[in-house]
PDBML (XML) file of the C-alpha atoms, coordinates in Angstrom:
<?xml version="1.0" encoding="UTF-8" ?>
<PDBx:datablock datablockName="MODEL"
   xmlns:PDBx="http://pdbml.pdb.org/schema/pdbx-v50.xsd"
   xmlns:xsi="http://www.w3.org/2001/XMLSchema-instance"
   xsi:schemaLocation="http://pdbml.pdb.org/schema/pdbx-v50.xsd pdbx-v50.xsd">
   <PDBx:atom_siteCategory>
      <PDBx:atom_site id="1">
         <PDBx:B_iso_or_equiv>0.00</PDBx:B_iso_or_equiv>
         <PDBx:Cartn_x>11.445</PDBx:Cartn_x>
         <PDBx:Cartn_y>-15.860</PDBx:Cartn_y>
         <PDBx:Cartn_z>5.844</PDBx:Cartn_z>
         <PDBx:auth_asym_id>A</PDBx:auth_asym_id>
         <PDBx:auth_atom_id>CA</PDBx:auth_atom_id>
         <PDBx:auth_comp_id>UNK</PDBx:auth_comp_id>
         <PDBx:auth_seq_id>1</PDBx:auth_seq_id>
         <PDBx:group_PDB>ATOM</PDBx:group_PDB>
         <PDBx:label_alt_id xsi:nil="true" />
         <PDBx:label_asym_id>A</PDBx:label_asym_id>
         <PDBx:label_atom_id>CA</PDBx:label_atom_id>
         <PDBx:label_comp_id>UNK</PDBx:label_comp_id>
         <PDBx:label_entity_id>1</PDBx:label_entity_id>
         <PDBx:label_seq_id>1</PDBx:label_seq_id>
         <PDBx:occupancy>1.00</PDBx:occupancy>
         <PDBx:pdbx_PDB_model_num>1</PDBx:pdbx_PDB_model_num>
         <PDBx:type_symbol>C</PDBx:type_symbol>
      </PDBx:atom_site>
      <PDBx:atom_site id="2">
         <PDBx:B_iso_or_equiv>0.00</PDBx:B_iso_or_equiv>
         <PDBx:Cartn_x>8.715</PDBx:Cartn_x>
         <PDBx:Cartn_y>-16.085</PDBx:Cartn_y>
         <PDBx:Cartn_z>8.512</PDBx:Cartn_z>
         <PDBx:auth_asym_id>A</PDBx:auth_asym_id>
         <PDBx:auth_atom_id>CA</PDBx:auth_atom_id>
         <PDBx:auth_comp_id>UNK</PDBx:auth_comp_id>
         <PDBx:auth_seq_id>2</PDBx:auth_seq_id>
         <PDBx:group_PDB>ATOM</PDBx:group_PDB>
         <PDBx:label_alt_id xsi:nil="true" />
         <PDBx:label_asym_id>A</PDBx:label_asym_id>
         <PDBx:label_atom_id>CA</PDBx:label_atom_id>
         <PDBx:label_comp_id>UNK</PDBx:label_comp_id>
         <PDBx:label_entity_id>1</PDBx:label_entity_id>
         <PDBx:label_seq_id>2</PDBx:label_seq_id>
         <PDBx:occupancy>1.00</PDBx:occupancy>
         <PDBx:pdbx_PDB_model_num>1</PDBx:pdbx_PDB_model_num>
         <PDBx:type_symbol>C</PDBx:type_symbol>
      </PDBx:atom_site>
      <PDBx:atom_site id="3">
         <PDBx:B_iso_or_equiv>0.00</PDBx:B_iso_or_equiv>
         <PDBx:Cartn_x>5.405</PDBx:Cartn_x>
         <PDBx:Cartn_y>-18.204</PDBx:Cartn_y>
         <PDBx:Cartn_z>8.677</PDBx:Cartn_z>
         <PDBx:auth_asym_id>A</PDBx:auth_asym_id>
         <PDBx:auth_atom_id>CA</PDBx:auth_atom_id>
         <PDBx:auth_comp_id>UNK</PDBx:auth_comp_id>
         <PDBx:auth_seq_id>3</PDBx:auth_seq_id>
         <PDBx:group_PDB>ATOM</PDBx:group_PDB>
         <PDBx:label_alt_id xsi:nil="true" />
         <PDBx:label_asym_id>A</PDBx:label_asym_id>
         <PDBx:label_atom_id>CA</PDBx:label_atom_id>
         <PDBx:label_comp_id>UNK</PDBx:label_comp_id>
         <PDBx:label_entity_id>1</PDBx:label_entity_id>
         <PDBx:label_seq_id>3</PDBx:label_seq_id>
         <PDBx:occupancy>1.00</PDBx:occupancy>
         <PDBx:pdbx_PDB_model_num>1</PDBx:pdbx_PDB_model_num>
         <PDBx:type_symbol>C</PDBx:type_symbol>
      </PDBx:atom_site>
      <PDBx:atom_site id="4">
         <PDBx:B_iso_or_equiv>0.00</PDBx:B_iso_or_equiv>
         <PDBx:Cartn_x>2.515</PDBx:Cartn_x>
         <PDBx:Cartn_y>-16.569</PDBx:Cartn_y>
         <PDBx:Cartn_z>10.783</PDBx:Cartn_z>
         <PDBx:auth_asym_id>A</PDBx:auth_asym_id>
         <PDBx:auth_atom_id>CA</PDBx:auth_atom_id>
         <PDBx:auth_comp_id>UNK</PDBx:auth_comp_id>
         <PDBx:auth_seq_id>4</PDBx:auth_seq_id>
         <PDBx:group_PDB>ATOM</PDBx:group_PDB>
         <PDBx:label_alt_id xsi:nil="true" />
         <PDBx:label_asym_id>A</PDBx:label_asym_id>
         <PDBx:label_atom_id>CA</PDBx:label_atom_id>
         <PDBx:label_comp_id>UNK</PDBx:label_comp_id>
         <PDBx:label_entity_id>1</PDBx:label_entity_id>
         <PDBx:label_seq_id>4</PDBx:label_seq_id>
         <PDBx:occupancy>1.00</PDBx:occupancy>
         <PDBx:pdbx_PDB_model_num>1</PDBx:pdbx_PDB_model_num>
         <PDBx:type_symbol>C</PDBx:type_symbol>
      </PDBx:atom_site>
      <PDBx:atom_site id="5">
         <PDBx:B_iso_or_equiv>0.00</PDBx:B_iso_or_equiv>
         <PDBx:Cartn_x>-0.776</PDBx:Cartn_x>
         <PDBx:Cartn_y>-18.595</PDBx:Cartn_y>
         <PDBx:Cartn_z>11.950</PDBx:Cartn_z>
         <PDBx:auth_asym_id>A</PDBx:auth_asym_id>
         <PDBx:auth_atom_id>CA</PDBx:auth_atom_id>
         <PDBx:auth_comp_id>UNK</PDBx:auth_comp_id>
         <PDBx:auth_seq_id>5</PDBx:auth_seq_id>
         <PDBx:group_PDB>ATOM</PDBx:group_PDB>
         <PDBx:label_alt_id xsi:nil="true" />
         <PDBx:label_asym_id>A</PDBx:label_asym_id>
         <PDBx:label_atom_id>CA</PDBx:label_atom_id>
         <PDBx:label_comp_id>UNK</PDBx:label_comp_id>
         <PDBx:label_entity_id>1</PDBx:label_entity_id>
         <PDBx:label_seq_id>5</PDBx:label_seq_id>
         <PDBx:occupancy>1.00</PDBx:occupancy>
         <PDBx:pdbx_PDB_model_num>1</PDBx:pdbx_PDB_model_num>
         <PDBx:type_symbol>C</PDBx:type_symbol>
      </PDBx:atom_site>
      <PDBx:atom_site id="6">
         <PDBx:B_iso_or_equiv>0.00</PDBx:B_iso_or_equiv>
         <PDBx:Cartn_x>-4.335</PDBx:Cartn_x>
         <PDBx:Cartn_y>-17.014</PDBx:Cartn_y>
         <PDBx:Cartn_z>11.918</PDBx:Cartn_z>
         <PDBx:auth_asym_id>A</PDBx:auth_asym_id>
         <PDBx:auth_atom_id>CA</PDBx:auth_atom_id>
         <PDBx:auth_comp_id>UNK</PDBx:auth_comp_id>
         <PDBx:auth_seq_id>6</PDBx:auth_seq_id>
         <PDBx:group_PDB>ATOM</PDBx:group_PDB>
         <PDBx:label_alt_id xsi:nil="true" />
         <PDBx:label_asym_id>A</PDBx:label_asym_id>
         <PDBx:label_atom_id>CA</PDBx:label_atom_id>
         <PDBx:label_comp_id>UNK</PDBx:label_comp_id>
         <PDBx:label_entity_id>1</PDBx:label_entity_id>
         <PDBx:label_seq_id>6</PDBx:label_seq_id>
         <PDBx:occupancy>1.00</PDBx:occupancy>
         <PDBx:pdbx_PDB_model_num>1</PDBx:pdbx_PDB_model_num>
         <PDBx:type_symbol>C</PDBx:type_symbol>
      </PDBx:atom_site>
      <PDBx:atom_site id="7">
         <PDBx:B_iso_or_equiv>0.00</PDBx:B_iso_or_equiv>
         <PDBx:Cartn_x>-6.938</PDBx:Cartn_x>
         <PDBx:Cartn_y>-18.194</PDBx:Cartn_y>
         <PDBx:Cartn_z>14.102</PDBx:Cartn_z>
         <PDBx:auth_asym_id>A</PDBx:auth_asym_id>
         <PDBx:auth_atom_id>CA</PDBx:auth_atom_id>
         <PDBx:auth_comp_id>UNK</PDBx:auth_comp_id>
         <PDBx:auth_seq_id>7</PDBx:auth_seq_id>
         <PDBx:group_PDB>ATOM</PDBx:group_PDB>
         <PDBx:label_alt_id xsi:nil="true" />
         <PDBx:label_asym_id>A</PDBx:label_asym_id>
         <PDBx:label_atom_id>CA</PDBx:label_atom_id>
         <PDBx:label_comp_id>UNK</PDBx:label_comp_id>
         <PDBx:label_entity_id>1</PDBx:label_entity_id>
         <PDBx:label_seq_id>7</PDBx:label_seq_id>
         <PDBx:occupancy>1.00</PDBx:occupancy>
         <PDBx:pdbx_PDB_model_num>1</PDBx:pdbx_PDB_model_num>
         <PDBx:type_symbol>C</PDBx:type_symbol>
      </PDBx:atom_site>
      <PDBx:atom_site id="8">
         <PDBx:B_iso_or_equiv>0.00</PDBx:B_iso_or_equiv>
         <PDBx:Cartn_x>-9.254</PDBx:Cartn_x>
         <PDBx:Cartn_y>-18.420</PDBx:Cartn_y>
         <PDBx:Cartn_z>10.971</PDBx:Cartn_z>
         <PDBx:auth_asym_id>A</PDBx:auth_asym_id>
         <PDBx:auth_atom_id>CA</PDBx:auth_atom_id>
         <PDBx:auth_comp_id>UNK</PDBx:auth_comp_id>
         <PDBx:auth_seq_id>8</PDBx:auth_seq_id>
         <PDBx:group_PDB>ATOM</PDBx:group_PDB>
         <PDBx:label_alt_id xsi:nil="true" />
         <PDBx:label_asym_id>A</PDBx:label_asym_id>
         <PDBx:label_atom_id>CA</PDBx:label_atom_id>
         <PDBx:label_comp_id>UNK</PDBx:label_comp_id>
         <PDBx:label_entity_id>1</PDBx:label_entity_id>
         <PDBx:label_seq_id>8</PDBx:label_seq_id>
         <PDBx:occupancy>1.00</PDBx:occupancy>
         <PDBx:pdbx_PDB_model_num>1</PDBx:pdbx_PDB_model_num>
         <PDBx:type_symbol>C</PDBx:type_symbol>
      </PDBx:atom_site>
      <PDBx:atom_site id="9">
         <PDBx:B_iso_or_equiv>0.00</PDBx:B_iso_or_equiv>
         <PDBx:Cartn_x>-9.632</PDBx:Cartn_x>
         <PDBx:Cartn_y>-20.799</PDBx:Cartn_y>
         <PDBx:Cartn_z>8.355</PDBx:Cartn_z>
         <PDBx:auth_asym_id>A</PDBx:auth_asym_id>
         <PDBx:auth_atom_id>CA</PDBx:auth_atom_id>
         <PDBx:auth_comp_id>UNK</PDBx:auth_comp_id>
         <PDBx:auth_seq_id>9</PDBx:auth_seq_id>
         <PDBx:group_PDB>ATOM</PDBx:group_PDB>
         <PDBx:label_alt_id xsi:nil="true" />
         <PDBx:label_asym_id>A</PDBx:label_asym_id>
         <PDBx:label_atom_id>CA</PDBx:label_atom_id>
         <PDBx:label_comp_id>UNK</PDBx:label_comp_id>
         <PDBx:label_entity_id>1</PDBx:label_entity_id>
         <PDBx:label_seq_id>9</PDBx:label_seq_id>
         <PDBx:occupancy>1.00</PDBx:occupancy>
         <PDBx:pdbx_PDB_model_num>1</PDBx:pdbx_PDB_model_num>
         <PDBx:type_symbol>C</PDBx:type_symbol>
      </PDBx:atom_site>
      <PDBx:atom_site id="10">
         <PDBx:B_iso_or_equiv>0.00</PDBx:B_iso_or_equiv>
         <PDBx:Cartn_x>-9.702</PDBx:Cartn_x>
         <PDBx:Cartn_y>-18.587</PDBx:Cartn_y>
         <PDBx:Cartn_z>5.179</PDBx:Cartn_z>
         <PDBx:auth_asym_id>A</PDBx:auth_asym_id>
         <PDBx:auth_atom_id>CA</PDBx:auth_atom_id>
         <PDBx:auth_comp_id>UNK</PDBx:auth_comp_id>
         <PDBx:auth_seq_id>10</PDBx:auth_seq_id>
         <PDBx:group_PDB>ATOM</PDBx:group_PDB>
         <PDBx:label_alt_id xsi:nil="true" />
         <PDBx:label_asym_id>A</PDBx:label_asym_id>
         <PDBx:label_atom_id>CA</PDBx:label_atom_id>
         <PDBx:label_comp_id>UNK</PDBx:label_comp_id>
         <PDBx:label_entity_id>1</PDBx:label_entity_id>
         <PDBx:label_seq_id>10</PDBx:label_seq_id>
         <PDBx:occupancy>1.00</PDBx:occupancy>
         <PDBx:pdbx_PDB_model_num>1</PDBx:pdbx_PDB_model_num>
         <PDBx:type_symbol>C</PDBx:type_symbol>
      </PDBx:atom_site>
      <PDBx:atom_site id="11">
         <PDBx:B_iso_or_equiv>0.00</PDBx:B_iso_or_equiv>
         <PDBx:Cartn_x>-6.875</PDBx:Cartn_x>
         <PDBx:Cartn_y>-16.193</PDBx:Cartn_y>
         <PDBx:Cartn_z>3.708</PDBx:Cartn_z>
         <PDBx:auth_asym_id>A</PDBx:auth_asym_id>
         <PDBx:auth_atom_id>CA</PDBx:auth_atom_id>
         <PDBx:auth_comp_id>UNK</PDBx:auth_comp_id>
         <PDBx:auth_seq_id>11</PDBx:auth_seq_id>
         <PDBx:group_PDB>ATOM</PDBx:group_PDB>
         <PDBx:label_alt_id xsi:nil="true" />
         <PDBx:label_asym_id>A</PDBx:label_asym_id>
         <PDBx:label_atom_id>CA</PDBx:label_atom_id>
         <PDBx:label_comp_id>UNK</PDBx:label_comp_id>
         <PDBx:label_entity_id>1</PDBx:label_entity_id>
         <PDBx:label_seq_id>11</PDBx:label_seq_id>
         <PDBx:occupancy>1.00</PDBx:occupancy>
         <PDBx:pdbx_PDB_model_num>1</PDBx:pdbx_PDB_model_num>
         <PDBx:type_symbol>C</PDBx:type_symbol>
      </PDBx:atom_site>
      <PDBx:atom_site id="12">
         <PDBx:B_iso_or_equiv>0.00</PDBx:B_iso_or_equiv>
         <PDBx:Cartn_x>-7.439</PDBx:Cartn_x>
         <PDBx:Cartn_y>-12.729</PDBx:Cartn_y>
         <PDBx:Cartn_z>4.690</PDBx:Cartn_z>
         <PDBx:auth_asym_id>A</PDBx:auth_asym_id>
         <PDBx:auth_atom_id>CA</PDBx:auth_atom_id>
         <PDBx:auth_comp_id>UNK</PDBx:auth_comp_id>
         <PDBx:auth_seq_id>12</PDBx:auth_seq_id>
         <PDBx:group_PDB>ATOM</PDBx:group_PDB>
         <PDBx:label_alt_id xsi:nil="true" />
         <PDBx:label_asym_id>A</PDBx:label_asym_id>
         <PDBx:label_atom_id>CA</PDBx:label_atom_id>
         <PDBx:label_comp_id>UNK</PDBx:label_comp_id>
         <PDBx:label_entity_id>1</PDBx:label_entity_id>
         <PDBx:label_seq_id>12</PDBx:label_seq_id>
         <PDBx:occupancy>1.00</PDBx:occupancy>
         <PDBx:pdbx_PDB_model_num>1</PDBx:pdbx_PDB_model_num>
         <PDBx:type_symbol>C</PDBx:type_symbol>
      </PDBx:atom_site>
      <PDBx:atom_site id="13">
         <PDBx:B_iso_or_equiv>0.00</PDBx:B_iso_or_equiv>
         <PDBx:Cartn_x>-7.965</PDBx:Cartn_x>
         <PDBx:Cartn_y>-10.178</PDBx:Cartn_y>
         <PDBx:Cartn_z>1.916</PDBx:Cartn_z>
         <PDBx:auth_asym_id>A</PDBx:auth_asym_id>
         <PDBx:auth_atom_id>CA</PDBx:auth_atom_id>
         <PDBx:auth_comp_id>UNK</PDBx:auth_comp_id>
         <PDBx:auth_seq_id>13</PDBx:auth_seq_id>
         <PDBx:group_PDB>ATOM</PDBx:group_PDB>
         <PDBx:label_alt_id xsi:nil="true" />
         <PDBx:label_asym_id>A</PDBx:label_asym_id>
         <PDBx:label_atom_id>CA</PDBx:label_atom_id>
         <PDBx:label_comp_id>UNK</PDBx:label_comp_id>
         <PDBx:label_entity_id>1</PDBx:label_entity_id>
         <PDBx:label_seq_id>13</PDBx:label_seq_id>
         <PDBx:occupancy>1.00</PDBx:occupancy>
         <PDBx:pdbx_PDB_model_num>1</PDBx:pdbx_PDB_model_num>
         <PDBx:type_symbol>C</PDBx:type_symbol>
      </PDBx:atom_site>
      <PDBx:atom_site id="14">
         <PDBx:B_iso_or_equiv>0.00</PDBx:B_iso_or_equiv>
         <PDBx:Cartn_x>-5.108</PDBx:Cartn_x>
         <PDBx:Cartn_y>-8.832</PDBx:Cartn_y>
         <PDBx:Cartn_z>-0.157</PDBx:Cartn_z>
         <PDBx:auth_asym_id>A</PDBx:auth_asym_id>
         <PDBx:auth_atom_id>CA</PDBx:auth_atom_id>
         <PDBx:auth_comp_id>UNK</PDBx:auth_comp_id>
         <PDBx:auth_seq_id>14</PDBx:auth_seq_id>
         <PDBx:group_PDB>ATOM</PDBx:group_PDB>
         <PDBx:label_alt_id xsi:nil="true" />
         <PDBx:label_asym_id>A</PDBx:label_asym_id>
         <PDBx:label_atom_id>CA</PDBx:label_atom_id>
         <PDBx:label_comp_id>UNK</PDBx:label_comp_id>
         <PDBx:label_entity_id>1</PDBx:label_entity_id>
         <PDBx:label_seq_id>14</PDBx:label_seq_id>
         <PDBx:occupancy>1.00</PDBx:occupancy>
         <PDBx:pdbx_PDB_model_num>1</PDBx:pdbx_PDB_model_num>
         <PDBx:type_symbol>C</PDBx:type_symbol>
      </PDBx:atom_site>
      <PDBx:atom_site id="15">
         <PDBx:B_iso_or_equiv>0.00</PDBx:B_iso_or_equiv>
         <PDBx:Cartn_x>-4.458</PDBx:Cartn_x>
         <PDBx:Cartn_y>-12.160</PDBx:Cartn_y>
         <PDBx:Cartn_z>-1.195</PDBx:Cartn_z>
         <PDBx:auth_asym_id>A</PDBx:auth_asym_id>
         <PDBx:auth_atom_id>CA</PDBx:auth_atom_id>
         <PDBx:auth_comp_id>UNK</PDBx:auth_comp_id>
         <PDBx:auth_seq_id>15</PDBx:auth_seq_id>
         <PDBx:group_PDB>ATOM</PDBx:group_PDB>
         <PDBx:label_alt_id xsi:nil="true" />
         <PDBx:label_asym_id>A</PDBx:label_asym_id>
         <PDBx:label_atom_id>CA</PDBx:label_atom_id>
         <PDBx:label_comp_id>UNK</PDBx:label_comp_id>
         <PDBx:label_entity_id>1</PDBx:label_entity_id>
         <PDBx:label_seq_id>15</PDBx:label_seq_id>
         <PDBx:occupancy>1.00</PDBx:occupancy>
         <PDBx:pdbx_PDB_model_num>1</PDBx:pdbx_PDB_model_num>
         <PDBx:type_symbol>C</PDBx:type_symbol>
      </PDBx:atom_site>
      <PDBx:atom_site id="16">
         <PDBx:B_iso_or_equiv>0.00</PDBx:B_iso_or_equiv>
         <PDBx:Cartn_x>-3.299</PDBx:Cartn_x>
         <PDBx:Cartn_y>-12.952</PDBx:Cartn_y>
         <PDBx:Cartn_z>2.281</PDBx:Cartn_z>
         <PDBx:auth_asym_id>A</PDBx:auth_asym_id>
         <PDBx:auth_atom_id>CA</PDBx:auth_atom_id>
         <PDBx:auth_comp_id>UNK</PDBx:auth_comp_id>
         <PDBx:auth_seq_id>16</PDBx:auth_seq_id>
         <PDBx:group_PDB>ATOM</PDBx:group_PDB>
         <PDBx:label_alt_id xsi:nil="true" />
         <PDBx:label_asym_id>A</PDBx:label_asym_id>
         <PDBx:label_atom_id>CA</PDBx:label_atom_id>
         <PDBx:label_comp_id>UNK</PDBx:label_comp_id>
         <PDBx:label_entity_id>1</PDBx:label_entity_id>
         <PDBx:label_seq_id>16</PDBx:label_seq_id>
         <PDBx:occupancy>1.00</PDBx:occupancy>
         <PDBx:pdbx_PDB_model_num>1</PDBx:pdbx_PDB_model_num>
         <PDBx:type_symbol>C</PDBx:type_symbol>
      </PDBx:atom_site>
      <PDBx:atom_site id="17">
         <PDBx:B_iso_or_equiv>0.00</PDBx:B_iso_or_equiv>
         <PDBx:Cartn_x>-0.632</PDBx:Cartn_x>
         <PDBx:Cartn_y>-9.947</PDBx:Cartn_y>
         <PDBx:Cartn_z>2.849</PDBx:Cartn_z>
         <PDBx:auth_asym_id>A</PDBx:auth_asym_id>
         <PDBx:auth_atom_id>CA</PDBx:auth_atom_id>
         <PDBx:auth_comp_id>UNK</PDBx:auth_comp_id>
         <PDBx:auth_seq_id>17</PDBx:auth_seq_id>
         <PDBx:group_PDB>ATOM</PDBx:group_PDB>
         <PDBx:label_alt_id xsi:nil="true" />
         <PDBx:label_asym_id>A</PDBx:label_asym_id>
         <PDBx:label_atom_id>CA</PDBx:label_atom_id>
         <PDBx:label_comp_id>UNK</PDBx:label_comp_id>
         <PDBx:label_entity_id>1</PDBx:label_entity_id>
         <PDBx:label_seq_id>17</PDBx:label_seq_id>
         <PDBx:occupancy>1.00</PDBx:occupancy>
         <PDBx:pdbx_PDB_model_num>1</PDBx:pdbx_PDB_model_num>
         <PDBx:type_symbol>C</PDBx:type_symbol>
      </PDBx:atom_site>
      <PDBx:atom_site id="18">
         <PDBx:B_iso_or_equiv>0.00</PDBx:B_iso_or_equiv>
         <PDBx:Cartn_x>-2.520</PDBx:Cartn_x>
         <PDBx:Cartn_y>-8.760</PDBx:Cartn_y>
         <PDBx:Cartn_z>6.038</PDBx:Cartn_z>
         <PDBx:auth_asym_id>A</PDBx:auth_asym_id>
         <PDBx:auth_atom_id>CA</PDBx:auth_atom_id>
         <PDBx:auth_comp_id>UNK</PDBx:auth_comp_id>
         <PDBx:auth_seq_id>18</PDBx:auth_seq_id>
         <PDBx:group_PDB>ATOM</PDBx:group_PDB>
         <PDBx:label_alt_id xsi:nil="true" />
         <PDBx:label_asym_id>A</PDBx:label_asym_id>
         <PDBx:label_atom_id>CA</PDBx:label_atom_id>
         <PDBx:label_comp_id>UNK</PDBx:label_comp_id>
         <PDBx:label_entity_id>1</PDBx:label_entity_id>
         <PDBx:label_seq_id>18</PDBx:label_seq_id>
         <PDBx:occupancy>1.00</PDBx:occupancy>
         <PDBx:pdbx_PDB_model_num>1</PDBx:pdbx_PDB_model_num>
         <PDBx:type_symbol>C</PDBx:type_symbol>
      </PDBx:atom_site>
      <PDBx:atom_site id="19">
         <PDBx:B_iso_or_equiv>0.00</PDBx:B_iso_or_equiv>
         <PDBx:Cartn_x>0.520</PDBx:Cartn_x>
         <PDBx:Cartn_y>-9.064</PDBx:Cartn_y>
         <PDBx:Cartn_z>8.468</PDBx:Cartn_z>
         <PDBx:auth_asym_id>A</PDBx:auth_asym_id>
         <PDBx:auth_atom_id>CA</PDBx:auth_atom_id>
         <PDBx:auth_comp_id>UNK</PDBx:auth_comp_id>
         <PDBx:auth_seq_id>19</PDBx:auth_seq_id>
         <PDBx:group_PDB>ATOM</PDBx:group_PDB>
         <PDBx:label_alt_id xsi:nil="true" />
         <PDBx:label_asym_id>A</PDBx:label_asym_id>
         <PDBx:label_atom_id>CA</PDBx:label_atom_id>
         <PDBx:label_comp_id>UNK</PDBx:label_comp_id>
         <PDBx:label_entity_id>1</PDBx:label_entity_id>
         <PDBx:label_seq_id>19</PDBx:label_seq_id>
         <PDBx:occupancy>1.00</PDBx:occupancy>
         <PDBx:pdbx_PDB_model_num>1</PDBx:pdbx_PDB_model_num>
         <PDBx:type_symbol>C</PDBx:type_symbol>
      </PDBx:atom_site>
      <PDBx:atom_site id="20">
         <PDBx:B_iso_or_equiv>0.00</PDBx:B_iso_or_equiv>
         <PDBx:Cartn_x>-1.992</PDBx:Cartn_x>
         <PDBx:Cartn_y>-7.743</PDBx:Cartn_y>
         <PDBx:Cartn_z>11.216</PDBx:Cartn_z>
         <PDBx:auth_asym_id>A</PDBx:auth_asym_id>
         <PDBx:auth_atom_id>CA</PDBx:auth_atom_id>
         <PDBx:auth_comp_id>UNK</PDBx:auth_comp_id>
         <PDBx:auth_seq_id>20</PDBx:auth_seq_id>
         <PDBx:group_PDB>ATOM</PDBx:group_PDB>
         <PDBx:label_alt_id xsi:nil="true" />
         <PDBx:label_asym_id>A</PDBx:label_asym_id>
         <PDBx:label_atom_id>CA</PDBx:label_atom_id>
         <PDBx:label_comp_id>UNK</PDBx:label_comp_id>
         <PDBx:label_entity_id>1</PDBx:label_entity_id>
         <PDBx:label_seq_id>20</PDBx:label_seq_id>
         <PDBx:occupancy>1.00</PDBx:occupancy>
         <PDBx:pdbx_PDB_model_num>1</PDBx:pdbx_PDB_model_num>
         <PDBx:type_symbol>C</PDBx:type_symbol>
      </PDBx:atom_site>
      <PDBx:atom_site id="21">
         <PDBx:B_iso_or_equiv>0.00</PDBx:B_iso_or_equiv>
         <PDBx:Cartn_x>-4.781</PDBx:Cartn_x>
         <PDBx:Cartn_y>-10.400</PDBx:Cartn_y>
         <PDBx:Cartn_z>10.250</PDBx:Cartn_z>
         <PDBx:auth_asym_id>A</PDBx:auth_asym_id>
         <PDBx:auth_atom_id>CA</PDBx:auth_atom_id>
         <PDBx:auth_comp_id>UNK</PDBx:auth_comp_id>
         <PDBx:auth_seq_id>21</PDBx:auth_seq_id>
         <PDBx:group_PDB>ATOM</PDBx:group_PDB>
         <PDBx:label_alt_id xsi:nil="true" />
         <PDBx:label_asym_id>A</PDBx:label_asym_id>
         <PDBx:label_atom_id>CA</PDBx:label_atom_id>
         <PDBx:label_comp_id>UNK</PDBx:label_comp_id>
         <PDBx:label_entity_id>1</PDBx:label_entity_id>
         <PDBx:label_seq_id>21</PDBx:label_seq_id>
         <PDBx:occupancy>1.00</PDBx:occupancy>
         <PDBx:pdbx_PDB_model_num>1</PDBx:pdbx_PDB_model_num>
         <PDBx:type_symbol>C</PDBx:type_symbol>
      </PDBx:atom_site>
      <PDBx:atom_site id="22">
         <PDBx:B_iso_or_equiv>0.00</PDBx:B_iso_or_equiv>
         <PDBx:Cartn_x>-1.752</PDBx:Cartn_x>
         <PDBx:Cartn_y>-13.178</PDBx:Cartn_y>
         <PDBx:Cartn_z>11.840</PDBx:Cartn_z>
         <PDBx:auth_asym_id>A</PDBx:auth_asym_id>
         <PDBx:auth_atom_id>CA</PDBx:auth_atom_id>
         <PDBx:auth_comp_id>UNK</PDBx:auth_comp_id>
         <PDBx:auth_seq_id>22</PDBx:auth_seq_id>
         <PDBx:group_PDB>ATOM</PDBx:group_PDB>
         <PDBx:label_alt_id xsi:nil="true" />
         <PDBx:label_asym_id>A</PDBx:label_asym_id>
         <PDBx:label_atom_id>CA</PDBx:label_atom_id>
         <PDBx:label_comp_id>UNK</PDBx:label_comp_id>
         <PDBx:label_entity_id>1</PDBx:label_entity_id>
         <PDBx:label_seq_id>22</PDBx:label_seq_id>
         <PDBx:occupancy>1.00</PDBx:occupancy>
         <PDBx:pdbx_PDB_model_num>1</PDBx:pdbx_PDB_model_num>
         <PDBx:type_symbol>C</PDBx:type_symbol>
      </PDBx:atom_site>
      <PDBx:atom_site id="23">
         <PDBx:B_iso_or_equiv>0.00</PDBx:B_iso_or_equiv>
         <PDBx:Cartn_x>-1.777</PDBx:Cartn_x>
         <PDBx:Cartn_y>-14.392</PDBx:Cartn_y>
         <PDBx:Cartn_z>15.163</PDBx:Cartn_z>
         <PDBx:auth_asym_id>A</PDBx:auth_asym_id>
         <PDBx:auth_atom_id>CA</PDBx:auth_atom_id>
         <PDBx:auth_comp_id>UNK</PDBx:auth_comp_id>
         <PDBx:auth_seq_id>23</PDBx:auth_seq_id>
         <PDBx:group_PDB>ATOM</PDBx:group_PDB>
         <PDBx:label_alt_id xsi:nil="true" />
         <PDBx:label_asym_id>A</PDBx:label_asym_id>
         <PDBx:label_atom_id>CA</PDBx:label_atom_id>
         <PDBx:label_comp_id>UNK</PDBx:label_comp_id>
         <PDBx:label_entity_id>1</PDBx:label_entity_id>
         <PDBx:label_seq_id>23</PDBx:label_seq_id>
         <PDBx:occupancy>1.00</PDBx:occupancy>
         <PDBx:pdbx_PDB_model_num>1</PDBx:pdbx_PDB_model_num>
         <PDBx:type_symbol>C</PDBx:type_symbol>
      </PDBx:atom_site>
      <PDBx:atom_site id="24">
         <PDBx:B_iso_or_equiv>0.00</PDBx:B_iso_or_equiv>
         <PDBx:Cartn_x>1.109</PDBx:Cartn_x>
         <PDBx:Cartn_y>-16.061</PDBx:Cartn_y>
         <PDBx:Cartn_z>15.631</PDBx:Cartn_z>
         <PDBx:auth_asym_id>A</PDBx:auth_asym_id>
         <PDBx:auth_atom_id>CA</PDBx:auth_atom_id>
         <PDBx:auth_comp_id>UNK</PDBx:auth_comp_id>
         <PDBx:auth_seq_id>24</PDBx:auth_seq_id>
         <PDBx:group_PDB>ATOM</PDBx:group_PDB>
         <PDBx:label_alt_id xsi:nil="true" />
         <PDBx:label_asym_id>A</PDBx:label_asym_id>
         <PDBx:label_atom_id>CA</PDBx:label_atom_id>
         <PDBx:label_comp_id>UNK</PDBx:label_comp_id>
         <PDBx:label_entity_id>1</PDBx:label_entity_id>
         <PDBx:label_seq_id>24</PDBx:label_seq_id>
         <PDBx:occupancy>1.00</PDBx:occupancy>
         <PDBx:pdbx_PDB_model_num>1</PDBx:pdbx_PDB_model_num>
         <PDBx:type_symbol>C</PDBx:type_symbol>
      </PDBx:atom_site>
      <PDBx:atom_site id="25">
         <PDBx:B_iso_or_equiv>0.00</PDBx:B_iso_or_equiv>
         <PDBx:Cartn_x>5.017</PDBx:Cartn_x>
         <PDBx:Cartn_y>-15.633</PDBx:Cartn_y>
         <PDBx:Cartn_z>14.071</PDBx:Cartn_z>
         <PDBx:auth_asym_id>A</PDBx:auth_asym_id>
         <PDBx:auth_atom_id>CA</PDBx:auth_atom_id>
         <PDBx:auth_comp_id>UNK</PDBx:auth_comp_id>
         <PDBx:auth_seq_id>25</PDBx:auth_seq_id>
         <PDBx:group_PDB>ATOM</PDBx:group_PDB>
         <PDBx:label_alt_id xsi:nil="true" />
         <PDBx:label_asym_id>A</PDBx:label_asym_id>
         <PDBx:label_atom_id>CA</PDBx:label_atom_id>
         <PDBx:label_comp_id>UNK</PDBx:label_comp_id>
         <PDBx:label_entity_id>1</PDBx:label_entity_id>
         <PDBx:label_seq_id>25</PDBx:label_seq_id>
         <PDBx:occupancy>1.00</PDBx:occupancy>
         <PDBx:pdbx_PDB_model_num>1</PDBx:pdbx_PDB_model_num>
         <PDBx:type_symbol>C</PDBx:type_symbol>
      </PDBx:atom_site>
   </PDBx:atom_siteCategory>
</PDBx:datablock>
């Protein structure tokens, strides 16, 4: 199980399953 960070305040689309929308692992 990983956790990932994105330098945005809302959940990307498809319900937040965008790996590439993260930031940081």
């Amino acid at each position: 199980y990983y956790c990932a960070a994105r330098s945005v305040a809302s959940c990307p689309g498809s319900r937040g399953m965008q790996q590439s929308a993260y930031d940081v692992w």
